[in-house]
PDB file of N, CA and C in Angstrom:
ATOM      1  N   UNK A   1       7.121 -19.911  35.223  1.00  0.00           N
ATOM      2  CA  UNK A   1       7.457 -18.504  35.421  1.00  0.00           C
ATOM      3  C   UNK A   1       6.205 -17.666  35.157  1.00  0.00           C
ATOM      4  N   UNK A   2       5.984 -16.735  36.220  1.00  0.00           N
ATOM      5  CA  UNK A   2       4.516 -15.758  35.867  1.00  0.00           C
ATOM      6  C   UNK A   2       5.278 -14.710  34.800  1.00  0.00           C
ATOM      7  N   UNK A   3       3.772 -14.181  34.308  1.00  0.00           N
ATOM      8  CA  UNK A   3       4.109 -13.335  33.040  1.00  0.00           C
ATOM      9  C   UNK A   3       5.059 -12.058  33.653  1.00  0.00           C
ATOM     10  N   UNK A   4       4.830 -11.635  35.061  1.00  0.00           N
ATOM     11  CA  UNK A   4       5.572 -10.748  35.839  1.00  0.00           C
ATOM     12  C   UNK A   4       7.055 -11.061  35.431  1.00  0.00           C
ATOM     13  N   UNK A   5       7.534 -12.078  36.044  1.00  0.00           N
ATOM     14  CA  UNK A   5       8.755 -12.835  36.058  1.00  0.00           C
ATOM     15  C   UNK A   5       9.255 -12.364  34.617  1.00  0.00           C
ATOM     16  N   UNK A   6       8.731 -12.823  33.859  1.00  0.00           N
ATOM     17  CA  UNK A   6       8.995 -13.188  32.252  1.00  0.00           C
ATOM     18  C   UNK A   6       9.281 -11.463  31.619  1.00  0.00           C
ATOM     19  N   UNK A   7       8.339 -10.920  32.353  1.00  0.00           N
ATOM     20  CA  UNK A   7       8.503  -9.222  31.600  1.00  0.00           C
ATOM     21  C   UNK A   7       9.625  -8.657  32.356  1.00  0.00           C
ATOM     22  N   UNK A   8       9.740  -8.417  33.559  1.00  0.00           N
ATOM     23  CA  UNK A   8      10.700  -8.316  34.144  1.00  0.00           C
ATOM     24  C   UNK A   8      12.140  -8.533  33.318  1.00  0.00           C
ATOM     25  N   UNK A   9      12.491 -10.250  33.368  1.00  0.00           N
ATOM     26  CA  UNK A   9      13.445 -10.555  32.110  1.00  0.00           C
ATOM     27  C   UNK A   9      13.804  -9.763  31.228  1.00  0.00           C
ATOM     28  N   UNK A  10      12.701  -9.739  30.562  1.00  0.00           N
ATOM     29  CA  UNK A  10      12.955  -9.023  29.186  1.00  0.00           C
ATOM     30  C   UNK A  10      13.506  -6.988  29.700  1.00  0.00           C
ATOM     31  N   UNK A  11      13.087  -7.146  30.219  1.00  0.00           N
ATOM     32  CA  UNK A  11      12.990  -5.643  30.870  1.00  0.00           C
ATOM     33  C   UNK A  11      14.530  -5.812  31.631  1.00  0.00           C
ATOM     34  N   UNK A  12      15.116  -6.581  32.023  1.00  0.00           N
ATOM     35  CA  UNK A  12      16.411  -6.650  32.344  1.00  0.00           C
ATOM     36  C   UNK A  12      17.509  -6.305  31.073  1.00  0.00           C
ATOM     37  N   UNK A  13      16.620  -7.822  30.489  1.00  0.00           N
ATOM     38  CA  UNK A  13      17.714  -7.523  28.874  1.00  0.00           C
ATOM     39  C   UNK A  13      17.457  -5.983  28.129  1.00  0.00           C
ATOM     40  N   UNK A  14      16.985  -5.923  28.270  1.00  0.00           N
ATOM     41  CA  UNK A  14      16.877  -4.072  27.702  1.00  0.00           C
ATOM     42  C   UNK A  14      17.757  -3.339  28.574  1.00  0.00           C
ATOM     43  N   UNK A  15      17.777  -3.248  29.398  1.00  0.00           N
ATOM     44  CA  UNK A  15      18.491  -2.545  30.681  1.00  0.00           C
ATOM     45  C   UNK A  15      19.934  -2.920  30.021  1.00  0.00           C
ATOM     46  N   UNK A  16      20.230  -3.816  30.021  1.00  0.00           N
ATOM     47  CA  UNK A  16      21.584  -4.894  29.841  1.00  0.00           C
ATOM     48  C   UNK A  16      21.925  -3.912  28.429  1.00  0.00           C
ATOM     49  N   UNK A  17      21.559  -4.244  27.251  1.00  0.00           N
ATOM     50  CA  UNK A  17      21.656  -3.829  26.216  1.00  0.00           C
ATOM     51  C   UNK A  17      21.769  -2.331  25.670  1.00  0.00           C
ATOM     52  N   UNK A  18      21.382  -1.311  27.114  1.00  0.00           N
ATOM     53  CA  UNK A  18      21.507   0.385  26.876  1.00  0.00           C
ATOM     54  C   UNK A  18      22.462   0.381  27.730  1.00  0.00           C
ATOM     55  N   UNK A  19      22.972  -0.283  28.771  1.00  0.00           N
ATOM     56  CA  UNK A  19      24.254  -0.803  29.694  1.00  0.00           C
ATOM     57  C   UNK A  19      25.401  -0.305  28.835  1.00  0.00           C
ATOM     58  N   UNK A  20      25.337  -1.812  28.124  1.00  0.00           N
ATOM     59  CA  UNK A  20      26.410  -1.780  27.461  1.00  0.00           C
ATOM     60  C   UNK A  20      26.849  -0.644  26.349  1.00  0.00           C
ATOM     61  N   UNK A  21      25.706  -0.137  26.169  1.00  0.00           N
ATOM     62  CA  UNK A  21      25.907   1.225  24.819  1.00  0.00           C
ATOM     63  C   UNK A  21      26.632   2.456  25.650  1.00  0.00           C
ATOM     64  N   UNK A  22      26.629   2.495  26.810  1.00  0.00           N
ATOM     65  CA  UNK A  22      27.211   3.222  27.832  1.00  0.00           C
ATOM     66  C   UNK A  22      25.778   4.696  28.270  1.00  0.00           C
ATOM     67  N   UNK A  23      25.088   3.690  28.692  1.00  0.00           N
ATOM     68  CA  UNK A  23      23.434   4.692  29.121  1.00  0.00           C
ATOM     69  C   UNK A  23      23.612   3.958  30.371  1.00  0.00           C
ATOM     70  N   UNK A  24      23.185   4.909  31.297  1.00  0.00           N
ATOM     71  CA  UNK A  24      22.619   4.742  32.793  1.00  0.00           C
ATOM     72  C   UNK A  24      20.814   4.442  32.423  1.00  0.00           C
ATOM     73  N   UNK A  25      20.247   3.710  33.364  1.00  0.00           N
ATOM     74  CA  UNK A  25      18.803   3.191  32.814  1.00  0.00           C
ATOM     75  C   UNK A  25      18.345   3.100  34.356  1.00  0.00           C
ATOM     76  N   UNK A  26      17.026   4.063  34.101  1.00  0.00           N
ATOM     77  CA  UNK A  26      16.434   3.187  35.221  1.00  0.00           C
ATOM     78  C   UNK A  26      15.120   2.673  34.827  1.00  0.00           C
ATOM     79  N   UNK A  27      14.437   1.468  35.929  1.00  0.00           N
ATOM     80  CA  UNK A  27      13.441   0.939  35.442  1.00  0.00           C
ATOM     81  C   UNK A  27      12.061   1.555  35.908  1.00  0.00           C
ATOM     82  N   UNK A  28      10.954   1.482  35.749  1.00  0.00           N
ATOM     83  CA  UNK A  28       9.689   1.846  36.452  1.00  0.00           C
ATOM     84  C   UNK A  28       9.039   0.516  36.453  1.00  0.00           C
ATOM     85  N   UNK A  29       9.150  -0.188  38.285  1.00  0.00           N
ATOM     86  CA  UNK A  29       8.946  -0.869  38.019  1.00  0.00           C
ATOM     87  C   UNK A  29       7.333  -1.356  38.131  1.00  0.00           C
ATOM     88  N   UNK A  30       6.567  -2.573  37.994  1.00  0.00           N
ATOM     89  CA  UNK A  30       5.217  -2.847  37.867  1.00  0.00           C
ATOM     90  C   UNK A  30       4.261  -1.745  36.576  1.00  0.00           C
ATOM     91  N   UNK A  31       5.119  -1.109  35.948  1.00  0.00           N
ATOM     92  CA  UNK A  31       4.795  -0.414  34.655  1.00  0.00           C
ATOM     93  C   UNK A  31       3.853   0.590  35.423  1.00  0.00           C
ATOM     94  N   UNK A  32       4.135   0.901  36.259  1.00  0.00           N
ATOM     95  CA  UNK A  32       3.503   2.546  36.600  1.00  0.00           C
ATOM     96  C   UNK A  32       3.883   3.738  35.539  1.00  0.00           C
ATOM     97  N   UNK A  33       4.771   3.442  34.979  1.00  0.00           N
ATOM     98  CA  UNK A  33       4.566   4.566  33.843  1.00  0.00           C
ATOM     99  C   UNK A  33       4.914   4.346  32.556  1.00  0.00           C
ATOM    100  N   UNK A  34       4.569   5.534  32.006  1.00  0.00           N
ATOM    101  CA  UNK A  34       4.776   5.322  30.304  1.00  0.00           C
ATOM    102  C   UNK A  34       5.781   4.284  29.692  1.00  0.00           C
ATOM    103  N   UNK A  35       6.825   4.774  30.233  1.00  0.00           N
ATOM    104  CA  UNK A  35       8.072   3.846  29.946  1.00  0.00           C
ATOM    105  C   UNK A  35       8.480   2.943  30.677  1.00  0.00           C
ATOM    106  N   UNK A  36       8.913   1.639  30.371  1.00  0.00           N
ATOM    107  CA  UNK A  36       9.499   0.613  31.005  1.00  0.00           C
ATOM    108  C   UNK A  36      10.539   1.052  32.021  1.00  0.00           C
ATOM    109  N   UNK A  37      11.672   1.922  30.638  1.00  0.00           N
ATOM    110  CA  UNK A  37      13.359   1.963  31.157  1.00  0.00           C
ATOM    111  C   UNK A  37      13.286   3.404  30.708  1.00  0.00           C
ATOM    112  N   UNK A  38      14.186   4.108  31.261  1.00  0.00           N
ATOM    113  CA  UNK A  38      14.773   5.217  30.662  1.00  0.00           C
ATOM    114  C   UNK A  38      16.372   5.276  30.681  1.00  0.00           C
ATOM    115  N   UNK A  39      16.518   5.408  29.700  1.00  0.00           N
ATOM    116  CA  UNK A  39      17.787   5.136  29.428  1.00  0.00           C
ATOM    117  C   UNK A  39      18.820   6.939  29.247  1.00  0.00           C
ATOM    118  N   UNK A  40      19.710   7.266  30.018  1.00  0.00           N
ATOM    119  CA  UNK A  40      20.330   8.054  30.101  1.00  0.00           C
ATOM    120  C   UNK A  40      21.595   8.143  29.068  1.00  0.00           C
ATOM    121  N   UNK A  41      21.801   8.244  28.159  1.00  0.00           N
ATOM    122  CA  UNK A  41      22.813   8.099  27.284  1.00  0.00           C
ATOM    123  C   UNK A  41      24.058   9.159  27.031  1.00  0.00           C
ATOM    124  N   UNK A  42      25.240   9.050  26.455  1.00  0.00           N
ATOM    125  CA  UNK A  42      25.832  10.030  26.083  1.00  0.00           C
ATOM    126  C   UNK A  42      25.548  11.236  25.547  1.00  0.00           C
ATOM    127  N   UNK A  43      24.538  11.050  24.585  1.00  0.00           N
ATOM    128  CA  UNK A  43      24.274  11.837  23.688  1.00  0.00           C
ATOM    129  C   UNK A  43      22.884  12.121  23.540  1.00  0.00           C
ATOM    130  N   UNK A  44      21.754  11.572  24.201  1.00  0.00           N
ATOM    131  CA  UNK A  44      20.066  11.513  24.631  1.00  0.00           C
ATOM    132  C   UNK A  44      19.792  10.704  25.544  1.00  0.00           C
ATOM    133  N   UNK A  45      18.574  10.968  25.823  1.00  0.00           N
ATOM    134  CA  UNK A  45      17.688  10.236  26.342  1.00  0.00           C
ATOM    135  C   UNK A  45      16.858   9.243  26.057  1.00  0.00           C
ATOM    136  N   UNK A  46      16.810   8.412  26.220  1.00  0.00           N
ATOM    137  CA  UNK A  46      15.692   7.193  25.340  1.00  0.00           C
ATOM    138  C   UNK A  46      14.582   6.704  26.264  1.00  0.00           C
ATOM    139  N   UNK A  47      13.320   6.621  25.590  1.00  0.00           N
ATOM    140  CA  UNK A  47      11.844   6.205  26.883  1.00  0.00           C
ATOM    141  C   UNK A  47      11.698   4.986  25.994  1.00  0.00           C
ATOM    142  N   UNK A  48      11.887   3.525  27.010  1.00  0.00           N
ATOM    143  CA  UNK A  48      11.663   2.408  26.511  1.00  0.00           C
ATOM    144  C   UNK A  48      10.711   1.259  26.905  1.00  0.00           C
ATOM    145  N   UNK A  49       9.738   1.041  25.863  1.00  0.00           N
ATOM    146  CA  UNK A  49       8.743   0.224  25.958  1.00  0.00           C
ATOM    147  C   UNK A  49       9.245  -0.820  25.874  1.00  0.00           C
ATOM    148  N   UNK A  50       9.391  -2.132  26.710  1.00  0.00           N
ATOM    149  CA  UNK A  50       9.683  -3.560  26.714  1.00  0.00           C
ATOM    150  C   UNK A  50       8.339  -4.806  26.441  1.00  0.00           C
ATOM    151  N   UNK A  51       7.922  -5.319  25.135  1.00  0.00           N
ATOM    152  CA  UNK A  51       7.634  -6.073  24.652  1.00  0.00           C
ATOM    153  C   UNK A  51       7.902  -7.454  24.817  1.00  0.00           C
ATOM    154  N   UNK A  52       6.903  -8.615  25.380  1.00  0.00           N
ATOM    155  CA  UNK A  52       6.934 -10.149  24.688  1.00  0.00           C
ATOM    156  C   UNK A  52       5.788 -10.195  24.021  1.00  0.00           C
ATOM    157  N   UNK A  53       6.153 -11.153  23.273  1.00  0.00           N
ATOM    158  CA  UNK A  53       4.821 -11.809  21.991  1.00  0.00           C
ATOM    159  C   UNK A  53       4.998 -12.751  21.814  1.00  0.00           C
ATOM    160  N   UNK A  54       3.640 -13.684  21.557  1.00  0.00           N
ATOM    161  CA  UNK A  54       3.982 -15.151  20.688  1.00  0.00           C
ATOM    162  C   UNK A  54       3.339 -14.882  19.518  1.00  0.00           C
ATOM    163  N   UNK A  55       2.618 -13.674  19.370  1.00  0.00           N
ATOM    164  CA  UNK A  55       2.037 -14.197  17.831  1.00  0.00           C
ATOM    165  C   UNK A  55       2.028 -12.276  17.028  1.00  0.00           C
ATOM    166  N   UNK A  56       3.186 -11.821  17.157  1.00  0.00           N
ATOM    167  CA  UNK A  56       3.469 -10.335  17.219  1.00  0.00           C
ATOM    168  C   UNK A  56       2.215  -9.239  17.386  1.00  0.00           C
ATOM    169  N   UNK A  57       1.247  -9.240  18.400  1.00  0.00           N
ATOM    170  CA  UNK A  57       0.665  -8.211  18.774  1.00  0.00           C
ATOM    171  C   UNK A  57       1.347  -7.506  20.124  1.00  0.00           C
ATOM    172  N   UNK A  58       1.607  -6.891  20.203  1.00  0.00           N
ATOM    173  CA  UNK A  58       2.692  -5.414  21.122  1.00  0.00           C
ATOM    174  C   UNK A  58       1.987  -4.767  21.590  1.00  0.00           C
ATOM    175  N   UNK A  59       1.102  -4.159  20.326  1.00  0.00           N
ATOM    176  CA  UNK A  59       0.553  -2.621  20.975  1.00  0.00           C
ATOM    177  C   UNK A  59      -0.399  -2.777  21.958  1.00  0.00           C
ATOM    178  N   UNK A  60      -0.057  -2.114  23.452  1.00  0.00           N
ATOM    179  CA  UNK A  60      -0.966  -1.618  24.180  1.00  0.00           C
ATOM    180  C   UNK A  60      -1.528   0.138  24.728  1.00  0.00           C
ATOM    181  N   UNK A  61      -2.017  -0.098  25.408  1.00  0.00           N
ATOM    182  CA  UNK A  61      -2.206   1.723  26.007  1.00  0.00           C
ATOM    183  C   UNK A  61      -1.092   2.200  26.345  1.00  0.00           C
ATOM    184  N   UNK A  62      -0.347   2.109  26.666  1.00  0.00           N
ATOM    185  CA  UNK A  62       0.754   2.976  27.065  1.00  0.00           C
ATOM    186  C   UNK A  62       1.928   3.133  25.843  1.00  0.00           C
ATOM    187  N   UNK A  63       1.938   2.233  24.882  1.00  0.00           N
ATOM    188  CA  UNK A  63       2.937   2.213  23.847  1.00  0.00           C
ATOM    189  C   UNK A  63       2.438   3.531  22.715  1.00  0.00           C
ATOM    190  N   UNK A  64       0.874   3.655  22.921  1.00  0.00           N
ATOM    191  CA  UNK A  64      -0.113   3.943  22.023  1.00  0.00           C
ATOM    192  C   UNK A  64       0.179   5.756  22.553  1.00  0.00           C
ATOM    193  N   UNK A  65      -0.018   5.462  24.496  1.00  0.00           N
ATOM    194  CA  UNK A  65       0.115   7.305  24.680  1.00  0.00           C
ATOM    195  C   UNK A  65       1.630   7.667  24.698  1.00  0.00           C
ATOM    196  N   UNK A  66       2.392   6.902  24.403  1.00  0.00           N
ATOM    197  CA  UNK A  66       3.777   7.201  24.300  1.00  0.00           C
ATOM    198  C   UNK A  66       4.465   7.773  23.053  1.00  0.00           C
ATOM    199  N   UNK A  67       3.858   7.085  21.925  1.00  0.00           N
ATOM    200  CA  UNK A  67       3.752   6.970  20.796  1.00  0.00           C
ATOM    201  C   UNK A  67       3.274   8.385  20.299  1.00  0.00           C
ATOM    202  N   UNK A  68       1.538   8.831  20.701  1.00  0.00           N
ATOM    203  CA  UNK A  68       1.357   9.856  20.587  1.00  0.00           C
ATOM    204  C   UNK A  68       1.671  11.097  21.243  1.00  0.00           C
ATOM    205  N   UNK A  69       2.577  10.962  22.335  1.00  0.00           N
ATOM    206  CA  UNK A  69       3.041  12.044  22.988  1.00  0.00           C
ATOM    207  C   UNK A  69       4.405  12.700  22.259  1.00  0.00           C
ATOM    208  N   UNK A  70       5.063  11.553  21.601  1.00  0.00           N
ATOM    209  CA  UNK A  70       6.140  11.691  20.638  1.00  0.00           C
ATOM    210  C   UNK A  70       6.039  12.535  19.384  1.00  0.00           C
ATOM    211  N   UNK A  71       4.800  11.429  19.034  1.00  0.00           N
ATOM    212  CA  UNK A  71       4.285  12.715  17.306  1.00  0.00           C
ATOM    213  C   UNK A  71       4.367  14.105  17.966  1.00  0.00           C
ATOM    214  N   UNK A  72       3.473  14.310  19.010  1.00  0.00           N
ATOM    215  CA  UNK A  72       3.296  15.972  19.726  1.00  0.00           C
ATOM    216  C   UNK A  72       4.099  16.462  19.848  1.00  0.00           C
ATOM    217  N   UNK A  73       5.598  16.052  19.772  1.00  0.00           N
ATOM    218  CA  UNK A  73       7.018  16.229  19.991  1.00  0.00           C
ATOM    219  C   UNK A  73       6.486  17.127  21.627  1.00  0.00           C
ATOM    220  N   UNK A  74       6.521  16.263  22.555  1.00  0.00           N
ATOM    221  CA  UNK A  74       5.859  16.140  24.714  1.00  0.00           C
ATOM    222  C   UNK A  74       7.362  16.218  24.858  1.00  0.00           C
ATOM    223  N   UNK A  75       8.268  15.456  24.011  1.00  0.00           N
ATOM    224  CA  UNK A  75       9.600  14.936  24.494  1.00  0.00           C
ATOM    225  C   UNK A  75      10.849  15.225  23.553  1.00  0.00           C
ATOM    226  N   UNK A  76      10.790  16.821  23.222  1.00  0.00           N
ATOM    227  CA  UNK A  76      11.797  17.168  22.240  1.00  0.00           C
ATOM    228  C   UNK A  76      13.084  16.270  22.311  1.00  0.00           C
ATOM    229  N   UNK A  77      13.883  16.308  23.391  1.00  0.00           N
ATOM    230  CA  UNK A  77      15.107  15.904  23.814  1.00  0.00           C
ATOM    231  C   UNK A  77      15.050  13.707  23.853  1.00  0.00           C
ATOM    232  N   UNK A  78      13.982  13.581  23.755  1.00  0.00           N
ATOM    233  CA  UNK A  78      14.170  11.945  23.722  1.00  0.00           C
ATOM    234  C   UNK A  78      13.624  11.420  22.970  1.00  0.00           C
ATOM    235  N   UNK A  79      14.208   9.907  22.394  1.00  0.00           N
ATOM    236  CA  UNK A  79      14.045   9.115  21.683  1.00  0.00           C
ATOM    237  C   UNK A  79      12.743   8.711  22.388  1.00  0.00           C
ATOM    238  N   UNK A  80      12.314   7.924  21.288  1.00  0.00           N
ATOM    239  CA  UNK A  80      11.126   6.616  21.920  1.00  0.00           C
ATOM    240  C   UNK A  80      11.254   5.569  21.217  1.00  0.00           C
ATOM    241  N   UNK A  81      11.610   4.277  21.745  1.00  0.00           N
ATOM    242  CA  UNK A  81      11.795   2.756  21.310  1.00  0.00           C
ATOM    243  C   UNK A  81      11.160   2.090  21.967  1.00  0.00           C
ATOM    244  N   UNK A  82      10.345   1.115  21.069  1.00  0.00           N
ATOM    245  CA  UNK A  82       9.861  -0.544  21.472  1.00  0.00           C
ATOM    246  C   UNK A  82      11.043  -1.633  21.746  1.00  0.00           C
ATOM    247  N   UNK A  83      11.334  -2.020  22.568  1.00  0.00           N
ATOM    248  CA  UNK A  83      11.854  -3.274  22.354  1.00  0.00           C
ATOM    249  C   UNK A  83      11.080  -4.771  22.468  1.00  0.00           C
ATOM    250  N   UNK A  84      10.898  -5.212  20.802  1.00  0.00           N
ATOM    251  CA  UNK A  84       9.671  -6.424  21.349  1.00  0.00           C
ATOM    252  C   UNK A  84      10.654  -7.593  21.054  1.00  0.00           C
ATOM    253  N   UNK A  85      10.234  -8.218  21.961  1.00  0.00           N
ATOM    254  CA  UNK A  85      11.266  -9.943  22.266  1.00  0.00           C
ATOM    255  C   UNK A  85      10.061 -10.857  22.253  1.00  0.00           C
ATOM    256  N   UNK A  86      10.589 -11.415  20.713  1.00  0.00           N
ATOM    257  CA  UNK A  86       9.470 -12.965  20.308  1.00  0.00           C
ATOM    258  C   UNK A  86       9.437 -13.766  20.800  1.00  0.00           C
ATOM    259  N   UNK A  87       8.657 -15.012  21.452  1.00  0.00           N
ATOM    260  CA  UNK A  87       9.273 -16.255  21.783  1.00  0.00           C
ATOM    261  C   UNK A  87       9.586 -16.994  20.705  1.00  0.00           C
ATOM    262  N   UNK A  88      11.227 -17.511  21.079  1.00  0.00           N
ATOM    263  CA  UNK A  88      11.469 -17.984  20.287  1.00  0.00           C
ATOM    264  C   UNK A  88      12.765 -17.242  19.358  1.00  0.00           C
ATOM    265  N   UNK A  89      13.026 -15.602  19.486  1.00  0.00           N
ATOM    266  CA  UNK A  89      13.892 -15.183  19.428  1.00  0.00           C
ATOM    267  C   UNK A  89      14.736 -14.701  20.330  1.00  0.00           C
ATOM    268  N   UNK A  90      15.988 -14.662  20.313  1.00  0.00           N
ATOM    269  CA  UNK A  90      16.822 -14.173  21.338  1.00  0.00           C
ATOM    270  C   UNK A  90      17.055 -12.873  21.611  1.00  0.00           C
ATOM    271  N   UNK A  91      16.933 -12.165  20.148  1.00  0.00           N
ATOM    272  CA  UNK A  91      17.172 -11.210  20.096  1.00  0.00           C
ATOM    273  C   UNK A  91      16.196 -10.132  19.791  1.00  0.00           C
ATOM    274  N   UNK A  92      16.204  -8.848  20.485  1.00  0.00           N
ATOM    275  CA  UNK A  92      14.615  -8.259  20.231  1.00  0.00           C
ATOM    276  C   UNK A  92      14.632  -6.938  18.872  1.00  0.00           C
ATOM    277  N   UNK A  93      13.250  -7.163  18.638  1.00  0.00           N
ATOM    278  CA  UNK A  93      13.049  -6.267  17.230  1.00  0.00           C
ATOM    279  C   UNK A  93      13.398  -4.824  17.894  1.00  0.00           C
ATOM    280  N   UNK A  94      13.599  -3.615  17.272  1.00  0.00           N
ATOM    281  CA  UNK A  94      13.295  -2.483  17.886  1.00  0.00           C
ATOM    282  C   UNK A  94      12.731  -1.489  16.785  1.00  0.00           C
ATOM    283  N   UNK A  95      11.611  -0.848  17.490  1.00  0.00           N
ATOM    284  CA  UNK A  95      10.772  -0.256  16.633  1.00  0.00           C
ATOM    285  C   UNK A  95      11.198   1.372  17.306  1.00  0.00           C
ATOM    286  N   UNK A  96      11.684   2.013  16.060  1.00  0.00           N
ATOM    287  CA  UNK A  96      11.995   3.445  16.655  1.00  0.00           C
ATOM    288  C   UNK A  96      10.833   4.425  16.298  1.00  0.00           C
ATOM    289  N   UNK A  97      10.544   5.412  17.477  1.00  0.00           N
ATOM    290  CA  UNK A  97       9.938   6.096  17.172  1.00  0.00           C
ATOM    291  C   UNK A  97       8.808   6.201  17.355  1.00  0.00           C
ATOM    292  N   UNK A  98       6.760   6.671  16.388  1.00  0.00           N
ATOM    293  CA  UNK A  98       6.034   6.630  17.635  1.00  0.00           C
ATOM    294  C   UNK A  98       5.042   6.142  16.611  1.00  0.00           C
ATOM    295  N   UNK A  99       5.232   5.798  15.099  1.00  0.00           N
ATOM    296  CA  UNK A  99       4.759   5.647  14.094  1.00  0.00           C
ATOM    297  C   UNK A  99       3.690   4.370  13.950  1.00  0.00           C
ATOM    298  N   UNK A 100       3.788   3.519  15.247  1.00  0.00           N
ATOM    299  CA  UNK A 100       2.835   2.467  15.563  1.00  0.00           C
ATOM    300  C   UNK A 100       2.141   1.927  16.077  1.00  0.00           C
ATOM    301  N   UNK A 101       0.639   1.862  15.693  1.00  0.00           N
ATOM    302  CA  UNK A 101      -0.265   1.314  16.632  1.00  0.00           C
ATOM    303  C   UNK A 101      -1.384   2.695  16.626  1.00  0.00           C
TER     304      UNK A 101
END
């Protein structure tokens, strides 16, 4: 499986997982932008970074201007979450907010 394939995945299961919370999500796909997913929710908005790792390094450029667009409060009305998926775990960490990296 290419790393495409593999992020994708994971980028499904995120999708899957704001699904079920009852959020409409859409994806951006080939990471043209800040956020992976955006997730439409009952009650907010959420901009979601989708993460794999084998040895927990995450942070890239876009987690980093996402992150700092958040501190700037760019995005009064929305959340900002990592979702990083380990190999090896099923289930992914989630890092709220913009406090990293």
């Amino acid at each position: 499986m290419t790393n495409y394939a593999a992020g994708r995945r994971a980028e499904w299961k995120a999708r899957d997982y704001f699904k079920a919370q009852g959020c409409d999500v859409v994806r951006s796909a080939g990471s043209k932008g800040l956020a992976d997913l955006v997730a439409l929710c009952p009650r907010d908005v959420v901009l979601i970074q989708v993460k794999r790792t084998k040895n927990g390094q995450w942070v890239d450029a876009n987690w980093r201007e996402l992150a700092k667009r958040n501190k700037e409060r760019r995005y009064p009305y929305a959340r900002v979450v990592a979702m990083v998926y380990t190999y090896g775990n099923t289930n992914p960490e989630f890092f709220w907010g913009g406090g990293w990296g």
